[in-house]
N, C-alpha and C. Protein backbone atom coordinates (compact mmCIF):
# COMPACT_ATOMS: atom_id res chain seq x y z
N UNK A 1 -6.09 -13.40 6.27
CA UNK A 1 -4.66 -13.37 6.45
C UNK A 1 -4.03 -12.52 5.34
N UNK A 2 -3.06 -11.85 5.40
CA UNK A 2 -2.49 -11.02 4.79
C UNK A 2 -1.04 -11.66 4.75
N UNK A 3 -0.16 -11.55 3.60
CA UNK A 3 1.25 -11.98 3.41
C UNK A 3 1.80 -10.32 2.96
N UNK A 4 3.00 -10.40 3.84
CA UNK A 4 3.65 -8.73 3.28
C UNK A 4 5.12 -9.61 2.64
N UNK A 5 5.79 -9.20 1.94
CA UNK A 5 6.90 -9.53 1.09
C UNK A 5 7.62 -8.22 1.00
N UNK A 6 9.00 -7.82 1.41
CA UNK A 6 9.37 -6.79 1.04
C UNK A 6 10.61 -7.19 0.21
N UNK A 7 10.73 -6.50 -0.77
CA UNK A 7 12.54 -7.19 -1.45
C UNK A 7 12.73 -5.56 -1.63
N UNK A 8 14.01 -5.31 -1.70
CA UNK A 8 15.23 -4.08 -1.58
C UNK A 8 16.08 -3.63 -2.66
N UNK A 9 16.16 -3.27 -3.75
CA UNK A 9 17.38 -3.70 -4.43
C UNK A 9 17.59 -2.26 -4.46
N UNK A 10 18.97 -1.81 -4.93
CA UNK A 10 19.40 -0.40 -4.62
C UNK A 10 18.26 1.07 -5.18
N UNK A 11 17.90 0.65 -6.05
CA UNK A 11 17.06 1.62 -6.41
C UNK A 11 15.54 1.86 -6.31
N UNK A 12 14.95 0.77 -5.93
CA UNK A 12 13.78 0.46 -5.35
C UNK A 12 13.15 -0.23 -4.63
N UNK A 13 12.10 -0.40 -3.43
CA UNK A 13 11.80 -1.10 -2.41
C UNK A 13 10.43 -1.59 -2.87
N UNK A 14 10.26 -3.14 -2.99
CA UNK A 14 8.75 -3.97 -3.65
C UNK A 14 8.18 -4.19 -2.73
N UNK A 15 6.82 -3.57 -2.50
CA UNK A 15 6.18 -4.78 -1.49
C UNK A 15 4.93 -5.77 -1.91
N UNK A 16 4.96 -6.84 -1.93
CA UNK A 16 4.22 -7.91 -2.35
C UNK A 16 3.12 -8.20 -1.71
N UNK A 17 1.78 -8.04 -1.16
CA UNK A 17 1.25 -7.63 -0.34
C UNK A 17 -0.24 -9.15 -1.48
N UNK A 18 -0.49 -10.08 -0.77
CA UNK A 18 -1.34 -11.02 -0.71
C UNK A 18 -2.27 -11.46 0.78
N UNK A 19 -3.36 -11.61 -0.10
CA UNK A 19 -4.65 -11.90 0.94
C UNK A 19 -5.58 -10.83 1.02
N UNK A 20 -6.08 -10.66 2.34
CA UNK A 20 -6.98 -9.88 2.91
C UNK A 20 -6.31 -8.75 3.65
N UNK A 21 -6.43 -7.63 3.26
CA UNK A 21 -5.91 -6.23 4.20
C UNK A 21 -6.88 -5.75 5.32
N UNK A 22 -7.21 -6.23 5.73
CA UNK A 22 -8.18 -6.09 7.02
C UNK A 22 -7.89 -5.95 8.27
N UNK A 23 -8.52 -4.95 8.96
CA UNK A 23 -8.32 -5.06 10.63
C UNK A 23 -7.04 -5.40 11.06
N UNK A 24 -7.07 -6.63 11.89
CA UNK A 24 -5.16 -6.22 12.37
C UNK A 24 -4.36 -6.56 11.24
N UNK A 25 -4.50 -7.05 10.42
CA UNK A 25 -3.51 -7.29 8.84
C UNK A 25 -2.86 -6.04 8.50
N UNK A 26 -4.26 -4.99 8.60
CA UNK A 26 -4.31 -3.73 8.53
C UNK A 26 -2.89 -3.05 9.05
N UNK A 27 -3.27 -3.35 10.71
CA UNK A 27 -2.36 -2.20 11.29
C UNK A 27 -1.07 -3.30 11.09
N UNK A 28 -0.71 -4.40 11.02
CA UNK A 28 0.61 -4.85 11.20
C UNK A 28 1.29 -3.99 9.40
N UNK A 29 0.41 -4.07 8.73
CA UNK A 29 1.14 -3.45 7.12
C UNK A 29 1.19 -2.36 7.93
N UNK A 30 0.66 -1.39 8.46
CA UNK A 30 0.88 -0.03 8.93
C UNK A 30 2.06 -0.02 9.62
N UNK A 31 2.67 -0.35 10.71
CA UNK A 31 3.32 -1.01 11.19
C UNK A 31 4.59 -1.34 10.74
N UNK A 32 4.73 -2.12 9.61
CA UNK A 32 5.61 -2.40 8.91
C UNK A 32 6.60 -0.89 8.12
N UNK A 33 5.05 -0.54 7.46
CA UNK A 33 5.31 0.45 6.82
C UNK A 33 6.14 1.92 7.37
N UNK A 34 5.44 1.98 8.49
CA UNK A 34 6.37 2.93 9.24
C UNK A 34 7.80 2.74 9.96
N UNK A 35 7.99 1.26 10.30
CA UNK A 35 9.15 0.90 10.30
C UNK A 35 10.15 1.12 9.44
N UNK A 36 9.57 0.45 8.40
CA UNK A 36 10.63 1.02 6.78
C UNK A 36 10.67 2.09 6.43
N UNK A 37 10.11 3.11 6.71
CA UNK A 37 10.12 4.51 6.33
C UNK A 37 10.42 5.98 7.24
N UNK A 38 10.70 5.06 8.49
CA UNK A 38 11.11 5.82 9.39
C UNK A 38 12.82 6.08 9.08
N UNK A 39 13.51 5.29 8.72
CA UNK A 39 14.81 5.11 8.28
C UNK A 39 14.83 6.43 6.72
N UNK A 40 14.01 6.56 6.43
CA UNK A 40 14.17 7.83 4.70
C UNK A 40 15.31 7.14 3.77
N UNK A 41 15.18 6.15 3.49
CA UNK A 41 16.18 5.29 2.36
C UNK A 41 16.34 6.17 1.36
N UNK A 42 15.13 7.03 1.01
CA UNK A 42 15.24 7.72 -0.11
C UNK A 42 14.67 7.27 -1.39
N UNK A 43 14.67 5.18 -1.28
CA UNK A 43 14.14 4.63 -2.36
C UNK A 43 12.88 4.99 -2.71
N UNK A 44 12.67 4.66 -4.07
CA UNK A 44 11.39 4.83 -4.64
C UNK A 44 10.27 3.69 -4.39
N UNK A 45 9.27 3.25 -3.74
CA UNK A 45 8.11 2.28 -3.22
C UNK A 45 7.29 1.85 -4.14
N UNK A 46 7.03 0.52 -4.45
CA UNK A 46 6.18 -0.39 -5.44
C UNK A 46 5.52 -1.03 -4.70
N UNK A 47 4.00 -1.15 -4.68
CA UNK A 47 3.45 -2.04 -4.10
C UNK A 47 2.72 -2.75 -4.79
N UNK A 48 3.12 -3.84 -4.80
CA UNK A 48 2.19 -4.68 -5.94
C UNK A 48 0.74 -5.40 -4.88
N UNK A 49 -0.37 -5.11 -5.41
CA UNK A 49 -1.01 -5.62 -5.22
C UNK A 49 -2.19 -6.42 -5.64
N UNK A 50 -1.78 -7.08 -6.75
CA UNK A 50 -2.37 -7.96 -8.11
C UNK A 50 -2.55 -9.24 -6.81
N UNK A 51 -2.14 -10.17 -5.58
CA UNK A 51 -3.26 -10.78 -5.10
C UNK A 51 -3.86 -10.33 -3.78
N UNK A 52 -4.36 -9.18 -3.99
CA UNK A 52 -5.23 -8.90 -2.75
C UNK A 52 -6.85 -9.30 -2.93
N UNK A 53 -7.11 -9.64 -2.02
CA UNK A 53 -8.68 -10.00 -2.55
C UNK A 53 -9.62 -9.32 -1.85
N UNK A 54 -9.45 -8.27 -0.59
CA UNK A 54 -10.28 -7.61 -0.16
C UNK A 54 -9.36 -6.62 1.02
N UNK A 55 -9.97 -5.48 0.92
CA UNK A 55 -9.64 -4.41 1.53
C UNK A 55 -10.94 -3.41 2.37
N UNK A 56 -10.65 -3.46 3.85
CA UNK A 56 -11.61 -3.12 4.46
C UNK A 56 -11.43 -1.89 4.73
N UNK A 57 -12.20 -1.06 5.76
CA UNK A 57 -11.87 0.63 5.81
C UNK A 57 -10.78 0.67 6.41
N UNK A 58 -10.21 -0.20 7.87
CA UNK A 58 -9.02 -0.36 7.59
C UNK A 58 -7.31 -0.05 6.79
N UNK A 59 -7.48 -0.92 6.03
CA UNK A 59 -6.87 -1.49 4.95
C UNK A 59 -6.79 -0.15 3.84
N UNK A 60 -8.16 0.62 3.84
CA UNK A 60 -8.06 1.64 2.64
C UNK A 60 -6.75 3.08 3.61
N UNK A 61 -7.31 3.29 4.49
CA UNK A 61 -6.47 4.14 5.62
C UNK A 61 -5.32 4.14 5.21
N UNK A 62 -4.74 2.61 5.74
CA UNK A 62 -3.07 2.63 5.84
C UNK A 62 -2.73 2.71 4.28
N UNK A 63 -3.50 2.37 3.27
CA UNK A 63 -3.11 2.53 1.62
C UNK A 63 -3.17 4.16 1.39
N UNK A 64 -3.51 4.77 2.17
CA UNK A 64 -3.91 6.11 1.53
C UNK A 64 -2.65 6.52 2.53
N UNK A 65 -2.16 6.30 3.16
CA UNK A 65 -1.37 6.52 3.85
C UNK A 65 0.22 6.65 3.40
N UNK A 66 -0.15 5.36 2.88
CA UNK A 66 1.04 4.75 1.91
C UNK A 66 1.21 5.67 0.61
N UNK A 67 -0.01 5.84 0.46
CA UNK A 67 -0.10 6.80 -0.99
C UNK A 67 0.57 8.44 -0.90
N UNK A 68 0.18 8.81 0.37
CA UNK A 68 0.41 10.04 0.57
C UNK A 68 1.75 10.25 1.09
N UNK A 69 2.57 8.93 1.22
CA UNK A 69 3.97 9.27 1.08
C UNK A 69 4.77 8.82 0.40
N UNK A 70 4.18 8.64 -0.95
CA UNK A 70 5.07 8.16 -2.39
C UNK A 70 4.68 6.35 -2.79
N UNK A 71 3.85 6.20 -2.37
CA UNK A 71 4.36 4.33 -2.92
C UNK A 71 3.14 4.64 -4.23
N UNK A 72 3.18 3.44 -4.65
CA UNK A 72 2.80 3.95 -6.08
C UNK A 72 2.72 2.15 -6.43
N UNK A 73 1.40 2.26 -7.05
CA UNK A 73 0.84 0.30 -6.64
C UNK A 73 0.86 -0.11 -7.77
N UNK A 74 0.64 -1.33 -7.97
CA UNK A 74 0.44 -1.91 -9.03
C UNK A 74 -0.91 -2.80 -8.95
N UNK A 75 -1.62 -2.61 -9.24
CA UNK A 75 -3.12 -3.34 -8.92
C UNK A 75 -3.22 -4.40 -10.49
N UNK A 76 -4.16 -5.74 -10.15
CA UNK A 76 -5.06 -6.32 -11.27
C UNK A 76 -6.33 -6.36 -10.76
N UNK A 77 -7.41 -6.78 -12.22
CA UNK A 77 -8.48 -7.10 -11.20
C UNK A 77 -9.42 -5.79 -10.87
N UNK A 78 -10.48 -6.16 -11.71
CA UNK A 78 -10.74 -4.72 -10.94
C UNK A 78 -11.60 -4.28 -9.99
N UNK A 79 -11.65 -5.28 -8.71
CA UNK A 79 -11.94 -4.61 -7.28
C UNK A 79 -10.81 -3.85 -6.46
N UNK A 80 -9.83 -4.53 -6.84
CA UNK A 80 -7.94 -3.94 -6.20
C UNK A 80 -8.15 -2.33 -7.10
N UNK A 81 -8.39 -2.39 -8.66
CA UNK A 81 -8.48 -1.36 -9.18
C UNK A 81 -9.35 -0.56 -8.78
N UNK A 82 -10.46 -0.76 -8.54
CA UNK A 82 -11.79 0.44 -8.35
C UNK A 82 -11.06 1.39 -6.78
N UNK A 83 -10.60 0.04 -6.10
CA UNK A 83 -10.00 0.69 -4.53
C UNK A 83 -9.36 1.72 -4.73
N UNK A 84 -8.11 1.64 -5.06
CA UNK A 84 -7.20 2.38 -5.59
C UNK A 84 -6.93 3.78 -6.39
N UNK A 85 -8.56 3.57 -7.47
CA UNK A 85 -8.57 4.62 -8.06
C UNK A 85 -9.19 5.23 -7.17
N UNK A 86 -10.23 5.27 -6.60
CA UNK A 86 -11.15 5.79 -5.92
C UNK A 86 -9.84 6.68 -4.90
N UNK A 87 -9.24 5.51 -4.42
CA UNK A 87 -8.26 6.39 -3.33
C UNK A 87 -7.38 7.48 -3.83
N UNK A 88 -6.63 7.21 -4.69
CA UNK A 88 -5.78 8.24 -5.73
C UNK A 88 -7.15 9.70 -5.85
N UNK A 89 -8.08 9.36 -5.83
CA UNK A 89 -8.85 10.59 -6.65
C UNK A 89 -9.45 11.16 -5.26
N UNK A 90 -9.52 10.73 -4.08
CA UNK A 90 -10.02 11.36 -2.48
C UNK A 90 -8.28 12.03 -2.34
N UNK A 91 -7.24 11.54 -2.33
CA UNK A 91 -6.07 12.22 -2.05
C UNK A 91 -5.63 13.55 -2.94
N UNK A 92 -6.01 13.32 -4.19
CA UNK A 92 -6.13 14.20 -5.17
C UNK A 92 -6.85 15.38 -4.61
N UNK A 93 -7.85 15.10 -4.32
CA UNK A 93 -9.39 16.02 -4.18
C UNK A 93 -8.86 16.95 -2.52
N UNK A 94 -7.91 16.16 -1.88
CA UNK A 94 -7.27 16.50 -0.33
C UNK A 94 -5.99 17.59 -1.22
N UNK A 95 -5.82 17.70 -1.97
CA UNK A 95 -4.45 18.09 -2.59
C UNK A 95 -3.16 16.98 -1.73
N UNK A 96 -3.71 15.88 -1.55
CA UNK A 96 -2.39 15.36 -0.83
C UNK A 96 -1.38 14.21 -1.97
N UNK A 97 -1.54 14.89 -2.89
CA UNK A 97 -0.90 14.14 -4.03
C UNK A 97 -0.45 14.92 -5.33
């Protein structure tokens, strides 16, 4: 199960993102995500993800996804970390960052 949390405040949009990012968890954050970003708020994107506890190929997709249009995470832990970097440095390597 996956928990998404979004809070708003004028200058930046949080998303709180707990559990498992997997399979349909997956596409409903995808989902979400394109909902909120279809609108171009303009805000700047935080995604905290200090309690995620597993991320499947899935899950890495829609993050790289996320990545490649500005959100910018906050990870603990370092399986959330190894994910993340790893992903930052394949988007890098794409020039998509």
């Amino acid at each position: 199960m996956l928990r998404i949390t979004i809070i708003n405040t004028p200058g930046e949009e949080k998303w709180i993102l707990q559990g498992r990012l997997i399979g349909p968890w997956a596409a409903e954050l995808k989902s979400n995500w394109k909902r909120a970003h279809s609108e171009g708020n303009g805000q700047s994107c935080v995604v905290d993800m200090s309690e995620v506890t597993f991320i499947d190929a899935n899950g890495e997709r829609v993050l790289t996804k996320m990545m490649n249009e500005g959100a910018h995470f906050i990870v603990s832990g370092l399986y959330a970390t190894h994910v993340i970097e790893n992903l930052e440095a394949r988007c890098r390597g794409r020039g998509g960052k």
